[in-house]
N, C-alpha and C. Protein backbone atom coordinates (compact mmCIF):
# COMPACT_ATOMS: atom_id res chain seq x y z
N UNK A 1 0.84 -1.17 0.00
CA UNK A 1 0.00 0.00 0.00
C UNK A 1 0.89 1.24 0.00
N UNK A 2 0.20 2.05 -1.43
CA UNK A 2 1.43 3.35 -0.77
C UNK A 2 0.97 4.04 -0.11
N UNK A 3 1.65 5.91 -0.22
CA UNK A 3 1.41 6.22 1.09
C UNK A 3 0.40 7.30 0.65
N UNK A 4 0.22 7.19 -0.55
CA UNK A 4 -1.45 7.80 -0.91
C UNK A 4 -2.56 7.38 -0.33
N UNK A 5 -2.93 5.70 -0.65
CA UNK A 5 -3.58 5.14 -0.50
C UNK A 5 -3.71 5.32 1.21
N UNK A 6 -2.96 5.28 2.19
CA UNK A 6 -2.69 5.03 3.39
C UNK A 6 -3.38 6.12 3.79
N UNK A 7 -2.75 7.53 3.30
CA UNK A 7 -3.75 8.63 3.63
C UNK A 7 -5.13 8.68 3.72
N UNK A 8 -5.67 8.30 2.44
CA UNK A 8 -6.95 8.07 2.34
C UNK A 8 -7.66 7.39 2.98
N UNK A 9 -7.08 6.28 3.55
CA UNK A 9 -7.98 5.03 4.35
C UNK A 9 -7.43 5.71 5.67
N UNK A 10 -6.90 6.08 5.98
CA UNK A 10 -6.31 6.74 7.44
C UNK A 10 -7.21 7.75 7.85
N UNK A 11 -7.75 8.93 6.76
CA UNK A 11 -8.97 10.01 6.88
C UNK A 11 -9.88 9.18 7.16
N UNK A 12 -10.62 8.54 6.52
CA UNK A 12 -11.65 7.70 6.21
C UNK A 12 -11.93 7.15 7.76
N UNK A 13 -10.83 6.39 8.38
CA UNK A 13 -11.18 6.15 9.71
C UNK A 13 -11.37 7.35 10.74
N UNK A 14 -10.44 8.36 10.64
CA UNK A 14 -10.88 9.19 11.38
C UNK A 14 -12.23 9.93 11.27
N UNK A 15 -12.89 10.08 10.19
CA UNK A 15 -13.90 10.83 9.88
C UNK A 15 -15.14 9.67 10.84
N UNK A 16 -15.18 8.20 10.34
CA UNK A 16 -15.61 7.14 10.63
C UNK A 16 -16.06 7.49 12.36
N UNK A 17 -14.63 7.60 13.16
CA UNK A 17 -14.55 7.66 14.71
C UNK A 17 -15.18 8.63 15.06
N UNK A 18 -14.92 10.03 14.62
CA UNK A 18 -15.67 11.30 15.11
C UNK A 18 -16.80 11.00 14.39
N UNK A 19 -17.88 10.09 13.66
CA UNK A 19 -19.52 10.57 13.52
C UNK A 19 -19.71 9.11 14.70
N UNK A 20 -18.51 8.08 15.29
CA UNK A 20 -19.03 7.18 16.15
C UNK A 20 -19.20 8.09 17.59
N UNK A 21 -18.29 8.99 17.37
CA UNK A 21 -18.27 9.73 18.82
C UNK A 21 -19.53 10.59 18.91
N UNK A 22 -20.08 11.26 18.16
CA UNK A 22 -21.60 12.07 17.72
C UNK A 22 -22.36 10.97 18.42
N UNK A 23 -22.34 9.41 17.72
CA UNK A 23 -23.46 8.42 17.93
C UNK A 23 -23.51 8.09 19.46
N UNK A 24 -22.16 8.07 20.00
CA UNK A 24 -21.99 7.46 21.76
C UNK A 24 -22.10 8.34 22.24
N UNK A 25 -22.29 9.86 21.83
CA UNK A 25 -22.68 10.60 23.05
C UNK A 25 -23.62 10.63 24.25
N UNK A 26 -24.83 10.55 23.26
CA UNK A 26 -26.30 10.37 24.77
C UNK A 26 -26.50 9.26 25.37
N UNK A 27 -25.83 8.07 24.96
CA UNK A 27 -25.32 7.36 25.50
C UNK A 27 -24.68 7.03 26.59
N UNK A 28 -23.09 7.78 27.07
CA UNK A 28 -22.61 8.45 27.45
C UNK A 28 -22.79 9.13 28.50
N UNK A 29 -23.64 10.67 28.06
CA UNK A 29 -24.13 11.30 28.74
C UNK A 29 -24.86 10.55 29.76
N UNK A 30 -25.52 9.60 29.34
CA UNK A 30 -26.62 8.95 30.34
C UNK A 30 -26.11 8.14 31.69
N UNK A 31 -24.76 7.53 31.35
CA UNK A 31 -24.13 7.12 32.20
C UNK A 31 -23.12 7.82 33.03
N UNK A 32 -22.47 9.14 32.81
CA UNK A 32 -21.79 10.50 33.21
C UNK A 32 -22.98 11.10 34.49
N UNK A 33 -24.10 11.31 34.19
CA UNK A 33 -24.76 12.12 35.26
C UNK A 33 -24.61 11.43 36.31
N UNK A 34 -24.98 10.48 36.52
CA UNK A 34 -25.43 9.82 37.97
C UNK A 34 -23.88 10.58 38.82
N UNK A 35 -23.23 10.75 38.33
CA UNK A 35 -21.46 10.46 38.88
C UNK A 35 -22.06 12.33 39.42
N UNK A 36 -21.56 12.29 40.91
CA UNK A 36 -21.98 13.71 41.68
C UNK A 36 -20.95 14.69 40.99
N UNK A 37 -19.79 14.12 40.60
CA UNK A 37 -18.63 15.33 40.53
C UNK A 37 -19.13 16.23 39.26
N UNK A 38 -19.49 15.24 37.97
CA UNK A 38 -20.02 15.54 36.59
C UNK A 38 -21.49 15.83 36.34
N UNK A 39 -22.20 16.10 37.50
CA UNK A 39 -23.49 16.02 37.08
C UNK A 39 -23.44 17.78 37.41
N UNK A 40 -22.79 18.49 38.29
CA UNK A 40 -22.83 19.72 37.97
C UNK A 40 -22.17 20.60 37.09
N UNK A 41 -21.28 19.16 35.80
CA UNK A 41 -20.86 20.04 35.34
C UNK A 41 -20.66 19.13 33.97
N UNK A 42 -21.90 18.51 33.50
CA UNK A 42 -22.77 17.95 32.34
C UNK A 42 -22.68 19.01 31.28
N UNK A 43 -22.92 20.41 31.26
CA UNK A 43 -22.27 21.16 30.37
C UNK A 43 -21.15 20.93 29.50
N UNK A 44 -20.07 21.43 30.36
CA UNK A 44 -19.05 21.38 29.84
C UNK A 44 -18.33 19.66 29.33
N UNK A 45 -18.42 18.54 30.01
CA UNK A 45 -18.59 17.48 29.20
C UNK A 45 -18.52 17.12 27.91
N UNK A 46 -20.16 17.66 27.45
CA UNK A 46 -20.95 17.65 26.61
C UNK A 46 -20.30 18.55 25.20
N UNK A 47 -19.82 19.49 25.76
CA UNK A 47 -19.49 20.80 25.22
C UNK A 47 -17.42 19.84 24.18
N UNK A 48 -16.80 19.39 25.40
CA UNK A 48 -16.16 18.90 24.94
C UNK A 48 -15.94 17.53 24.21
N UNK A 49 -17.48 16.79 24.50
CA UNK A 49 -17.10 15.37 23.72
C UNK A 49 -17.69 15.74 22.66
N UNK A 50 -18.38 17.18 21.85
CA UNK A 50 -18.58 17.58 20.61
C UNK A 50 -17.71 18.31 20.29
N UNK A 51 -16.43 18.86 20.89
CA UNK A 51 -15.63 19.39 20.56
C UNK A 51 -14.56 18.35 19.71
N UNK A 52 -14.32 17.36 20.50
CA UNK A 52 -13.48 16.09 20.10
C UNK A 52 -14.18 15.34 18.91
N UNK A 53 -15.47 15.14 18.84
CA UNK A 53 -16.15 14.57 17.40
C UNK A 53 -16.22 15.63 16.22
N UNK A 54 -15.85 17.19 16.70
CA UNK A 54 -16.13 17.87 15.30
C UNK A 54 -14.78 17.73 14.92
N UNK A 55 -13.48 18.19 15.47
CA UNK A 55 -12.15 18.01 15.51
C UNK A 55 -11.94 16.77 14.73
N UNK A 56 -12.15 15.07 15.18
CA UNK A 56 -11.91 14.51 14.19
C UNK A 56 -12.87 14.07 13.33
N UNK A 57 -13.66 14.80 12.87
CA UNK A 57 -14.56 14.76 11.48
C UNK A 57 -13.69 15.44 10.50
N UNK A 58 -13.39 16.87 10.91
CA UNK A 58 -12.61 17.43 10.29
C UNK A 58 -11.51 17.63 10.01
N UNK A 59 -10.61 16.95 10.67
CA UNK A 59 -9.27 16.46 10.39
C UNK A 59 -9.37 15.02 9.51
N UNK A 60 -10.15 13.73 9.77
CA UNK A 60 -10.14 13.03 8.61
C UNK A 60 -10.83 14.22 7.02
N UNK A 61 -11.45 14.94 7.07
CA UNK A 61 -12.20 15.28 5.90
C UNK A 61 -10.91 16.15 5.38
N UNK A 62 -10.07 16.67 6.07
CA UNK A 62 -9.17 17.16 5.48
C UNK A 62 -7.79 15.94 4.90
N UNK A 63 -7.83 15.04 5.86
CA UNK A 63 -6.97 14.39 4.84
C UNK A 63 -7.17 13.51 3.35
N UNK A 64 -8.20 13.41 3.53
CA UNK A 64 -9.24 12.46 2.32
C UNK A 64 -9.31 14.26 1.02
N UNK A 65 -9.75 15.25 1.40
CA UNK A 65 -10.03 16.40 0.44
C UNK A 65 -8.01 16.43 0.40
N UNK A 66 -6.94 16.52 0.85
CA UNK A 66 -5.54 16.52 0.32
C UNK A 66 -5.42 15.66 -0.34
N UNK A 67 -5.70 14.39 0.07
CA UNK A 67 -5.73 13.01 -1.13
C UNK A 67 -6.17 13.37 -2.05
N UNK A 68 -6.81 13.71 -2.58
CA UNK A 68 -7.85 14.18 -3.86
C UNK A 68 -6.89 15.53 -4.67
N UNK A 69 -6.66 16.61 -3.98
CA UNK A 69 -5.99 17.43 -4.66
C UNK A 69 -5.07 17.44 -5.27
């Protein structure tokens, strides 16, 4: 495999992980509240496990759109 190809399937997973991380969120969330330390602060959590799924959506979408160019 070269290291084109590698790129491409390498984006591809990352893009893959960040829409799995979107899917496990409320999930997640559901099991995070009960916990006293995180339940007053379920916000910010939340705030960051969509921070981490947009991050790698868009870092695979950028390596798959360089593959292409």
């Amino acid at each position: 495999m070269d290291k084109k190809n590698f790129q491409f399937y390498y984006g591809l997973v990352i893009t893959v992980v960040g829409f799995g991380v979107f899917y496990r969120i409320p999930q997640v969330i559901q099991r995070i509240e009960p916990i006293d330390f995180f339940s007053k602060k379920i916000l910010v959590v939340k705030f960051c496990l969509y921070v981490l799924g947009a991050m790698l959506v868009i870092a695979g979408s950028m390596r798959i759109y360089k593959n292409f160019k």
